[in-house]
N, C-alpha and C. Protein backbone atom coordinates (compact mmCIF):
# COMPACT_ATOMS: atom_id res chain seq x y z
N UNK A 1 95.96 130.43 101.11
CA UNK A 1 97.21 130.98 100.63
C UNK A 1 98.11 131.21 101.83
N UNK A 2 99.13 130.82 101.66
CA UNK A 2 100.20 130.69 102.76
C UNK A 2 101.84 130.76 102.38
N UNK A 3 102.37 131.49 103.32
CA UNK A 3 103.82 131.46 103.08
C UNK A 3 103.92 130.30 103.79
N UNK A 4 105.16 129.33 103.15
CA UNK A 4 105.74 128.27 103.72
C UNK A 4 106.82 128.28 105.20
N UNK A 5 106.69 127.58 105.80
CA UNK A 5 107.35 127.67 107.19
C UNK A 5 108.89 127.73 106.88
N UNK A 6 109.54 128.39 107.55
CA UNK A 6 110.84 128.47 107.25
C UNK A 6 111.54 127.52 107.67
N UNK A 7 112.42 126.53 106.31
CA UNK A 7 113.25 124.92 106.99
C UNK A 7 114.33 125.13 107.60
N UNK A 8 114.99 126.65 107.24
CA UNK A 8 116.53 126.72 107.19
C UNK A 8 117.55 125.30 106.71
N UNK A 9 117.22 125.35 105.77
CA UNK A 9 118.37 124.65 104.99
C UNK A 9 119.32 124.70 104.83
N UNK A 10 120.23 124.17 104.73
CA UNK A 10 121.75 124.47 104.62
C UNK A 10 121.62 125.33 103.14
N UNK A 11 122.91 126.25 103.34
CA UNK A 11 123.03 126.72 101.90
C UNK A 11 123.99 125.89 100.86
N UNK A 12 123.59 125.78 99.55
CA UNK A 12 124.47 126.09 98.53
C UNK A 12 125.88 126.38 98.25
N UNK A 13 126.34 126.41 97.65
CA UNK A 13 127.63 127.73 97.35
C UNK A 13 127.33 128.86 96.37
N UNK A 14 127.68 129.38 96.99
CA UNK A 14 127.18 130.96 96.43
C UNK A 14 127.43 130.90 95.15
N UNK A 15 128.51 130.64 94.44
CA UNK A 15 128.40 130.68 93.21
C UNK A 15 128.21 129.74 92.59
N UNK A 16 126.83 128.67 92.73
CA UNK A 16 125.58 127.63 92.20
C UNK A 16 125.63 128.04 91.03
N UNK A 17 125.23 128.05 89.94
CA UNK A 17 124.49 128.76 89.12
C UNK A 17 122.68 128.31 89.21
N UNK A 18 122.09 128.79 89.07
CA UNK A 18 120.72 128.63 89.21
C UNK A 18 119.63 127.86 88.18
N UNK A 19 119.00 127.19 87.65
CA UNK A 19 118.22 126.84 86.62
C UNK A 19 116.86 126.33 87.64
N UNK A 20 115.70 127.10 87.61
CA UNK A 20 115.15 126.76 88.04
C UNK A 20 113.96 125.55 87.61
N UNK A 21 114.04 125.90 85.98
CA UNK A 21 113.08 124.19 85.70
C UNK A 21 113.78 123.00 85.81
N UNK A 22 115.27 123.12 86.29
CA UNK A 22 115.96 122.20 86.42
C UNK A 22 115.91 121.71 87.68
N UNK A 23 115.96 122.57 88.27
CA UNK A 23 115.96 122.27 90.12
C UNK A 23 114.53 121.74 90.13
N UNK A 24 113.73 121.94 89.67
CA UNK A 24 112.37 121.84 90.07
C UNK A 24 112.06 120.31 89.80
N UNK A 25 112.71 120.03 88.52
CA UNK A 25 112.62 118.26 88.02
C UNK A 25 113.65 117.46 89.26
N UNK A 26 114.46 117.89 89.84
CA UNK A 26 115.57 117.32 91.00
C UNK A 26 114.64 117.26 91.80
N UNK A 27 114.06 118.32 92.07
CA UNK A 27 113.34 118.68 93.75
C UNK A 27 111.96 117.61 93.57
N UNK A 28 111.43 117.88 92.27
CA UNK A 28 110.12 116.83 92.46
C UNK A 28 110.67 115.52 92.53
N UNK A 29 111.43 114.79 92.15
CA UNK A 29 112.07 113.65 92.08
C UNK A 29 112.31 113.24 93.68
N UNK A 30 113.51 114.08 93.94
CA UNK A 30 113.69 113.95 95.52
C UNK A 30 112.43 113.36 96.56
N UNK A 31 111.86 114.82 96.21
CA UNK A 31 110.28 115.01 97.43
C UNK A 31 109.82 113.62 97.17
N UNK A 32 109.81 112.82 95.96
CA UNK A 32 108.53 111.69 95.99
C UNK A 32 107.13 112.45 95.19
N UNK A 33 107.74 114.08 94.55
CA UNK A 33 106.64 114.43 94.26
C UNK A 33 106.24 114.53 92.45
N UNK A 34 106.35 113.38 91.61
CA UNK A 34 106.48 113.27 90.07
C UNK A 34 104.96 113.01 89.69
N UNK A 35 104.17 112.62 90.97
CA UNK A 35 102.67 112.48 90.16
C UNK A 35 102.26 113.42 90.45
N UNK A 36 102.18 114.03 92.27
CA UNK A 36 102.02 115.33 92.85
C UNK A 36 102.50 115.81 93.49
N UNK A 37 102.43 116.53 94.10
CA UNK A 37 102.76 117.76 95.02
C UNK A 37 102.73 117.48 96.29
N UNK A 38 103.50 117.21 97.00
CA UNK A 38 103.97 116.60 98.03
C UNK A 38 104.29 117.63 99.42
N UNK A 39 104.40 117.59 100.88
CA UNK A 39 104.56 118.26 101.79
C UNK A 39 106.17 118.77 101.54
N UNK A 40 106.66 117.66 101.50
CA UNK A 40 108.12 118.03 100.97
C UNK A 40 108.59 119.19 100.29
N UNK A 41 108.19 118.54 98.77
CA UNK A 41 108.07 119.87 97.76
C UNK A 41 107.41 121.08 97.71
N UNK A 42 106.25 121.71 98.60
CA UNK A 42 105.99 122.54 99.43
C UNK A 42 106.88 123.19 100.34
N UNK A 43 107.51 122.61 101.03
CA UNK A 43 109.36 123.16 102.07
C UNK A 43 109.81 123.52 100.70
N UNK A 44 110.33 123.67 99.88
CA UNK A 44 111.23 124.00 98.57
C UNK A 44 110.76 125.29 98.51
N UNK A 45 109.78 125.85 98.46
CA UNK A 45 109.36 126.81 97.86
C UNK A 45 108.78 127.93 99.29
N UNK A 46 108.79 129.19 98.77
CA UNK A 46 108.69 130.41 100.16
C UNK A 46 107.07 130.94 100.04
N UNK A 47 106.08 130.36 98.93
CA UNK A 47 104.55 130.47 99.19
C UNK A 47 104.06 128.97 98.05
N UNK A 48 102.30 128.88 98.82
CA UNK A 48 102.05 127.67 97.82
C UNK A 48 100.53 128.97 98.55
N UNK A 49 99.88 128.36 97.79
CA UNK A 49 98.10 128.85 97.65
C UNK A 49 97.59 127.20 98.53
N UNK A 50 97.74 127.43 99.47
CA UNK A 50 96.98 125.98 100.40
C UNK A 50 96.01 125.58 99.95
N UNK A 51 94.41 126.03 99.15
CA UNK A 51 93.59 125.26 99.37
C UNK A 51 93.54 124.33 97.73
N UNK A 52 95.10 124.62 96.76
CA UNK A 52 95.30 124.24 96.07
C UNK A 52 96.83 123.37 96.23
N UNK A 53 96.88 122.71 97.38
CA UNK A 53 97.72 122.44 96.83
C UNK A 53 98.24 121.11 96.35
N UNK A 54 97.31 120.26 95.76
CA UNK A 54 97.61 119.62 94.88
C UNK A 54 97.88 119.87 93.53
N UNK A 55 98.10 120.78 93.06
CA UNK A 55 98.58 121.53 91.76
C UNK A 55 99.67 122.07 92.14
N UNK A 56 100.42 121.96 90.79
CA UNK A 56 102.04 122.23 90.87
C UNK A 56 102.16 123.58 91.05
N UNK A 57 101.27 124.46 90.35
CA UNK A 57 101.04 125.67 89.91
C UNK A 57 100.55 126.24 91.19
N UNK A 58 100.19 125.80 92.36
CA UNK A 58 99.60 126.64 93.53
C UNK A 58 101.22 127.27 94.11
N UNK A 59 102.15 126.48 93.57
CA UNK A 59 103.81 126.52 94.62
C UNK A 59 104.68 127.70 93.71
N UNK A 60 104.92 128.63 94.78
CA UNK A 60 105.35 130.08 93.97
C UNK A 60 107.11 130.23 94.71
N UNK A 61 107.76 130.63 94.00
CA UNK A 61 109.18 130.83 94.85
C UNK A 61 110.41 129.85 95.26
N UNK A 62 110.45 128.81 94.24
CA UNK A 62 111.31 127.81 94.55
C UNK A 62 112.70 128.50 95.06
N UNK A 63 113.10 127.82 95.88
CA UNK A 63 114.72 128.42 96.53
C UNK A 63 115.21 127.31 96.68
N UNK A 64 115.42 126.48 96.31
CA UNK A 64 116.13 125.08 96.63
C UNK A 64 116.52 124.04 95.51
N UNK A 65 117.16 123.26 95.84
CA UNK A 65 117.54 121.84 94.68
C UNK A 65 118.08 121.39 95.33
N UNK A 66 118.25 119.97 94.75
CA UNK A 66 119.04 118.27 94.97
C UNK A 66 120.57 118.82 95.03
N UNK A 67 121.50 118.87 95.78
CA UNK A 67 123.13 119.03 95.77
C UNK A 67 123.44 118.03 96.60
N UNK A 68 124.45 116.89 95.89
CA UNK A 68 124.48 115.40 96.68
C UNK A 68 123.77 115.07 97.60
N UNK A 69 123.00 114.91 97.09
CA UNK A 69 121.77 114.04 97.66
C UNK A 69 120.66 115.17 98.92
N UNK A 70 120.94 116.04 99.14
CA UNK A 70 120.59 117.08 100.44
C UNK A 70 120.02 117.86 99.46
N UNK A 71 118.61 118.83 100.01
CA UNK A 71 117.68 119.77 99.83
C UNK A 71 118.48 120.80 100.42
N UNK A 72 118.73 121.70 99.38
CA UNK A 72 119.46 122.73 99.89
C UNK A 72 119.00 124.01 99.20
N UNK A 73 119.07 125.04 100.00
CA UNK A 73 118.87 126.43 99.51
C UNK A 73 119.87 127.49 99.04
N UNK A 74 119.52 127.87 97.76
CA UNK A 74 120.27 128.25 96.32
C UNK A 74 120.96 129.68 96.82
N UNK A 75 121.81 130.43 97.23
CA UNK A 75 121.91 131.71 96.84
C UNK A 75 121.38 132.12 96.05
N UNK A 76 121.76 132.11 94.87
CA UNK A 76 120.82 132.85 93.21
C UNK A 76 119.61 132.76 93.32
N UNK A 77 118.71 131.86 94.08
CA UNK A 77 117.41 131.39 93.39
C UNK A 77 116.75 132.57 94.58
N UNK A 78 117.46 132.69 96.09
CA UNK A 78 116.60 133.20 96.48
C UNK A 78 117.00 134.78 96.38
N UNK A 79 118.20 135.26 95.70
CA UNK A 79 118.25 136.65 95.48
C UNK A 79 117.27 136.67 94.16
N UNK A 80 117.15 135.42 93.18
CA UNK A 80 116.25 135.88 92.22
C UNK A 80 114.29 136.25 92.96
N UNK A 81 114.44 135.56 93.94
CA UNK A 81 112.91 135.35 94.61
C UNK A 81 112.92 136.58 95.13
N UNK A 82 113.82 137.16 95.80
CA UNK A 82 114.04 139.06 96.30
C UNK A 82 113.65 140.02 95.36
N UNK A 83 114.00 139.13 94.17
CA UNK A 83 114.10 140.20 93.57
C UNK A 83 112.89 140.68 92.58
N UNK A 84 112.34 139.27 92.29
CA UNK A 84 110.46 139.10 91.77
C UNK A 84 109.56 139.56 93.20
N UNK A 85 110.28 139.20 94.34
CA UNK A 85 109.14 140.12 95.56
C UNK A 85 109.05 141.48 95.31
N UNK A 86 109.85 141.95 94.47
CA UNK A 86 110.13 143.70 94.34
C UNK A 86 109.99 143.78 92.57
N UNK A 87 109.38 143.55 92.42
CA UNK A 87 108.64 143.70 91.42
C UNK A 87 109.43 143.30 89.38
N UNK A 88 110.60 142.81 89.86
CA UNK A 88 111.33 142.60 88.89
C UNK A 88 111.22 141.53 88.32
N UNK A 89 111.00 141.35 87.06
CA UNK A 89 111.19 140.70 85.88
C UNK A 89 109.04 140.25 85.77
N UNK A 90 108.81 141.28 85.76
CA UNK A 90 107.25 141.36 85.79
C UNK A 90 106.20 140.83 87.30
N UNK A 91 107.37 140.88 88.24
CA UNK A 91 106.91 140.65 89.81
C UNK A 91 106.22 139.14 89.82
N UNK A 92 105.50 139.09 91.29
CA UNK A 92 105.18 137.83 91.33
C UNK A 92 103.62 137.90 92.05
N UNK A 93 102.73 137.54 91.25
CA UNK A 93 100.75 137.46 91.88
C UNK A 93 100.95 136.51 93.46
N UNK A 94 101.20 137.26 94.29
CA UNK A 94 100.26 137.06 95.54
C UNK A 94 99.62 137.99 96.43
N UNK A 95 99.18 137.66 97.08
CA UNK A 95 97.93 137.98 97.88
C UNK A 95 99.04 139.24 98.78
N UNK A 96 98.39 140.59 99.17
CA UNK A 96 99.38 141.75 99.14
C UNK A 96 99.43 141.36 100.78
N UNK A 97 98.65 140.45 101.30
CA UNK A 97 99.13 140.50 102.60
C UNK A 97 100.05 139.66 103.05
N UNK A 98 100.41 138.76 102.21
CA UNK A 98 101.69 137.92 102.02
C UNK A 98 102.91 138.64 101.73
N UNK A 99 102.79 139.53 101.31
CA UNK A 99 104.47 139.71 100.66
C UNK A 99 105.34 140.52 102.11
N UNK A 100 104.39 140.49 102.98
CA UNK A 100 105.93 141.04 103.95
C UNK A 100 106.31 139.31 104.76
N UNK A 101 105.59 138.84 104.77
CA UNK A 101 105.65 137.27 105.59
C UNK A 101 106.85 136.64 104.46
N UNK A 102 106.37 136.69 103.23
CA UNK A 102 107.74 136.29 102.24
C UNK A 102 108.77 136.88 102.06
N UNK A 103 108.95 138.56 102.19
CA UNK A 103 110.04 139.12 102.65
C UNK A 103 110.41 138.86 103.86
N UNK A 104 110.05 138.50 104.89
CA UNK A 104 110.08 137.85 106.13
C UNK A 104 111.40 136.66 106.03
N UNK A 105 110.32 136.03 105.47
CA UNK A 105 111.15 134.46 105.01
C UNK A 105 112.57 134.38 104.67
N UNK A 106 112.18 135.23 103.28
CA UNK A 106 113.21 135.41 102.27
C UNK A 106 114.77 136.20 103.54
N UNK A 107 114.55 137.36 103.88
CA UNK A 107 115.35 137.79 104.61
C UNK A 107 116.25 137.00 105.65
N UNK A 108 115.74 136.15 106.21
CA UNK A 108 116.18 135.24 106.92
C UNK A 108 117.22 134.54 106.47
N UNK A 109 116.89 134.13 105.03
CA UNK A 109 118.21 133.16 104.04
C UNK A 109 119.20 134.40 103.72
N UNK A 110 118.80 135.66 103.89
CA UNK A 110 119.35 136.93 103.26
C UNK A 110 121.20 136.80 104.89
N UNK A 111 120.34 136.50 105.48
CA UNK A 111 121.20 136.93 106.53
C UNK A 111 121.61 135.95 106.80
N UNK A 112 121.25 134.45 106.39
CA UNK A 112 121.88 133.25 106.99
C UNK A 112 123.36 133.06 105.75
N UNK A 113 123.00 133.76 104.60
CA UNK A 113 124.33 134.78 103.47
C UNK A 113 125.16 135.48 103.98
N UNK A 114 124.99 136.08 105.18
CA UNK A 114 125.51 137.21 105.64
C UNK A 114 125.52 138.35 104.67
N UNK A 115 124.24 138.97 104.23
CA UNK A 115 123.54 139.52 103.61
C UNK A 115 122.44 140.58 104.27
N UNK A 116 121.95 141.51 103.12
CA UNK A 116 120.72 142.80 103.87
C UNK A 116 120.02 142.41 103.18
N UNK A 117 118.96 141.93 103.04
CA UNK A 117 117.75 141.77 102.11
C UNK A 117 117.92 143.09 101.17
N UNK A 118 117.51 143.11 99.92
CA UNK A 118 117.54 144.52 99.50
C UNK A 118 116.70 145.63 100.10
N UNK A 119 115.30 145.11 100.61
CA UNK A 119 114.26 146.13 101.06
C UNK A 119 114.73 146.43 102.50
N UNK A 120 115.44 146.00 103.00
CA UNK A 120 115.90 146.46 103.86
C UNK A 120 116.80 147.40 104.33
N UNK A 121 117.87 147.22 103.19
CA UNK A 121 118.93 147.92 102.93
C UNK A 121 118.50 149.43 102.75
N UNK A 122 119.73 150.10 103.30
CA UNK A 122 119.60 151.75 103.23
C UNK A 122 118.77 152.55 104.35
């Protein structure tokens, strides 16, 4: 189990709107990843469970999609990923020694927003 290395991707425009089973059919397409799960499509996402990861289902936290033709990282997707790290909309199952390495992560896109992560804030 592993947080994913941080790509720094270009961002989005902030006001994207978000669909994430949508991005996810773009992003597998892109990666090369429609039979599996690809290194690529692994960068998309801010944790995967490594010793699974040929299953789609090991890859937790998508922040990214296809925007002309470039892998790019979502505003929305990753304030929505902030916001399942903190326990909202029924939180998200990983391993408790991961979640500051993914707040880690996550924060990074927080500020590349010119943004406070929320757990940070205050």
């Amino acid at each position: 189990m592993t947080v994913t290395q941080f790509q720094d991707l270009p961002l989005a425009d902030e006001d994207r709107s978000w669909d994430g089973d949508a991005a996810d059919d773009r992003v597998r397409r892109f990666t090369d990843a429609e039979d599996h799960p690809t290194p690529a499509y692994r960068d998309a996402h801010v944790w995967h469970d490594a010793p699974d990861d040929d299953e789609y289902g090991a890859y937790k936290l998508l922040i990214a999609d296809v925007v002309d033709g470039k892998l790019v990282a979502v505003p929305r997707a990753i304030m929505a990923a902030g916001n399942v790290v903190q326990g909202g909309r029924g939180g998200v199952d990983l391993p408790q020694d991961d979640i500051a390495r993914v707040k880690g992560h996550l924060a990074r896109y927080y500020e590349k927003m010119g943004r406070t992560a929320p757990w940070e804030d205050g």
